[in-house]
Protein backbone atom coordinates (compact mmCIF):
# COMPACT_ATOMS: atom_id res chain seq x y z
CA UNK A 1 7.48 -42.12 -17.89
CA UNK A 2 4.99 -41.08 -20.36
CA UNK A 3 4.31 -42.48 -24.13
CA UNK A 4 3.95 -40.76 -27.26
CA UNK A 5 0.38 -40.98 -27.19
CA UNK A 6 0.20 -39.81 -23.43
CA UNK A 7 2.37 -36.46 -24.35
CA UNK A 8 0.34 -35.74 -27.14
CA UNK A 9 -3.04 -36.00 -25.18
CA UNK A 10 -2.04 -34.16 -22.40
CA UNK A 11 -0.82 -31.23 -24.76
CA UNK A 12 -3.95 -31.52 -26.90
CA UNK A 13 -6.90 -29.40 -25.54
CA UNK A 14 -9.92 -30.75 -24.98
CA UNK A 15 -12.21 -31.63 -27.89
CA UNK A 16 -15.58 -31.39 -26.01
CA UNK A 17 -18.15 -28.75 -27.42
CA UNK A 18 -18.21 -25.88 -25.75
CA UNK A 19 -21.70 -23.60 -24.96
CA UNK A 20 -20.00 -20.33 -24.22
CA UNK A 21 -19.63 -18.87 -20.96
CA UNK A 22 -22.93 -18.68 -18.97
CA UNK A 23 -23.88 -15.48 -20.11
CA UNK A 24 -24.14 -16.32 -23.22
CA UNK A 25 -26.23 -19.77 -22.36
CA UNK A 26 -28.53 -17.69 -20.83
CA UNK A 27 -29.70 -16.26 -24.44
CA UNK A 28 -30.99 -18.74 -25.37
CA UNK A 29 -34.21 -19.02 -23.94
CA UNK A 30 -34.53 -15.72 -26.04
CA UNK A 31 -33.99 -16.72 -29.41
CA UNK A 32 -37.66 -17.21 -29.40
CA UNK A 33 -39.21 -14.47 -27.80
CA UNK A 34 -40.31 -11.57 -30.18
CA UNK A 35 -39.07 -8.77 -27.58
CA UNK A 36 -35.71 -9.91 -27.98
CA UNK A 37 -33.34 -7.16 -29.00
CA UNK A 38 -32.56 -5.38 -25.65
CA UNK A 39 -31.85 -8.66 -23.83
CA UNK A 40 -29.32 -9.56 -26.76
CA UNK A 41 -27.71 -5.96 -26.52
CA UNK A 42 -27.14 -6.23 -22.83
CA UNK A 43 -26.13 -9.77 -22.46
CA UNK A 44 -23.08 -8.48 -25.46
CA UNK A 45 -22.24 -5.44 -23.57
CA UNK A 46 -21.98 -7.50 -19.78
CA UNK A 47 -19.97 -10.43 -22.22
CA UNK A 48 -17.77 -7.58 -23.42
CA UNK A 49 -16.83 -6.60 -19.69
CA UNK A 50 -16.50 -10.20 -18.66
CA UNK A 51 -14.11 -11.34 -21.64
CA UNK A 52 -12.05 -8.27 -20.79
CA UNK A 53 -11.66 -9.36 -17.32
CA UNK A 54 -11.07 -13.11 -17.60
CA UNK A 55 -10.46 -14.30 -21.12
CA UNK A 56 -9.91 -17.51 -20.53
CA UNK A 57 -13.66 -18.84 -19.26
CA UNK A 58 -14.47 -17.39 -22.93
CA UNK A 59 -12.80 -19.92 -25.63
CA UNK A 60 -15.48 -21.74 -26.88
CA UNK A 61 -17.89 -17.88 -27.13
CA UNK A 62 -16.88 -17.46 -30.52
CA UNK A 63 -18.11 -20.15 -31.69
CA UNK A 64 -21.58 -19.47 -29.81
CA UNK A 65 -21.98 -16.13 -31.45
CA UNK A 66 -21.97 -17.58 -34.60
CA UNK A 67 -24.21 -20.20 -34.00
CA UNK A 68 -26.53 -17.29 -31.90
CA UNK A 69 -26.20 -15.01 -35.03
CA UNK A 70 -27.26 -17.80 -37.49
CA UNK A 71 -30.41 -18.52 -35.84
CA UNK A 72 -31.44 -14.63 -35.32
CA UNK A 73 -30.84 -14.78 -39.37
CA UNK A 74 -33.14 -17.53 -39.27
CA UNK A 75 -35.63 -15.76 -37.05
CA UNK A 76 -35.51 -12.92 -39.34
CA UNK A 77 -35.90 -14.60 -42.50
CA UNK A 78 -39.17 -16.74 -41.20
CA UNK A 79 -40.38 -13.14 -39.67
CA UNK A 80 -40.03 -11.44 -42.89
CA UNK A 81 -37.37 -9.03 -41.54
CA UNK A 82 -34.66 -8.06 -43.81
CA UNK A 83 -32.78 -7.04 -40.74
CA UNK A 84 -32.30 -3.66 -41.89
CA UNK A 85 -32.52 0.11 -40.10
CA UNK A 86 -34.84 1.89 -41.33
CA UNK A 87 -34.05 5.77 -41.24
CA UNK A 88 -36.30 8.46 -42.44
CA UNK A 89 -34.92 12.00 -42.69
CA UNK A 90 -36.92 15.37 -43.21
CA UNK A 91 -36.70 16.65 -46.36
């Protein structure tokens, strides 16, 4: 027979960080490079199709994107990119 405290752990989830799934750990050998963007947009895409398939082995990828969008605000703030489109029509 279990305890309190042996119920409650083995209901509670586990507390370790997590690093995302491995397509997302594998952007961040990346963060650095200065040709960057189309390696970010097709690791997102092939994460979209792999959370829609299996949901589960994707918990802790929230918490990665943020962290991953944080430091390309950091990269763009030390580069001197506002982050911003720029779009020139004809006039």
């Amino acid at each position: 027979m279990m305890d309190d405290t042996q119920a409650q752990t083995s209901r509670t989830p586990s507390l370790t960080p997590s690093h995302g799934c491995e397509i997302l750990q594998s952007l961040r050998p990346h963060l650095h490079s200065s040709d960057s963007s189309n390696t970010f947009l097709q690791a997102i895409l092939q994460h979209c199709e792999s959370f829609i398939a299996f949901p589960a082995a994707h918990r802790g990828c929230a918490a990665v994107f943020t962290e991953l969008a944080f430091q390309l605000e950091m990269k763009a703030q030390e580069s001197g990119d506002d982050g911003d489109f720029a779009c020139s029509y004809g006039a």
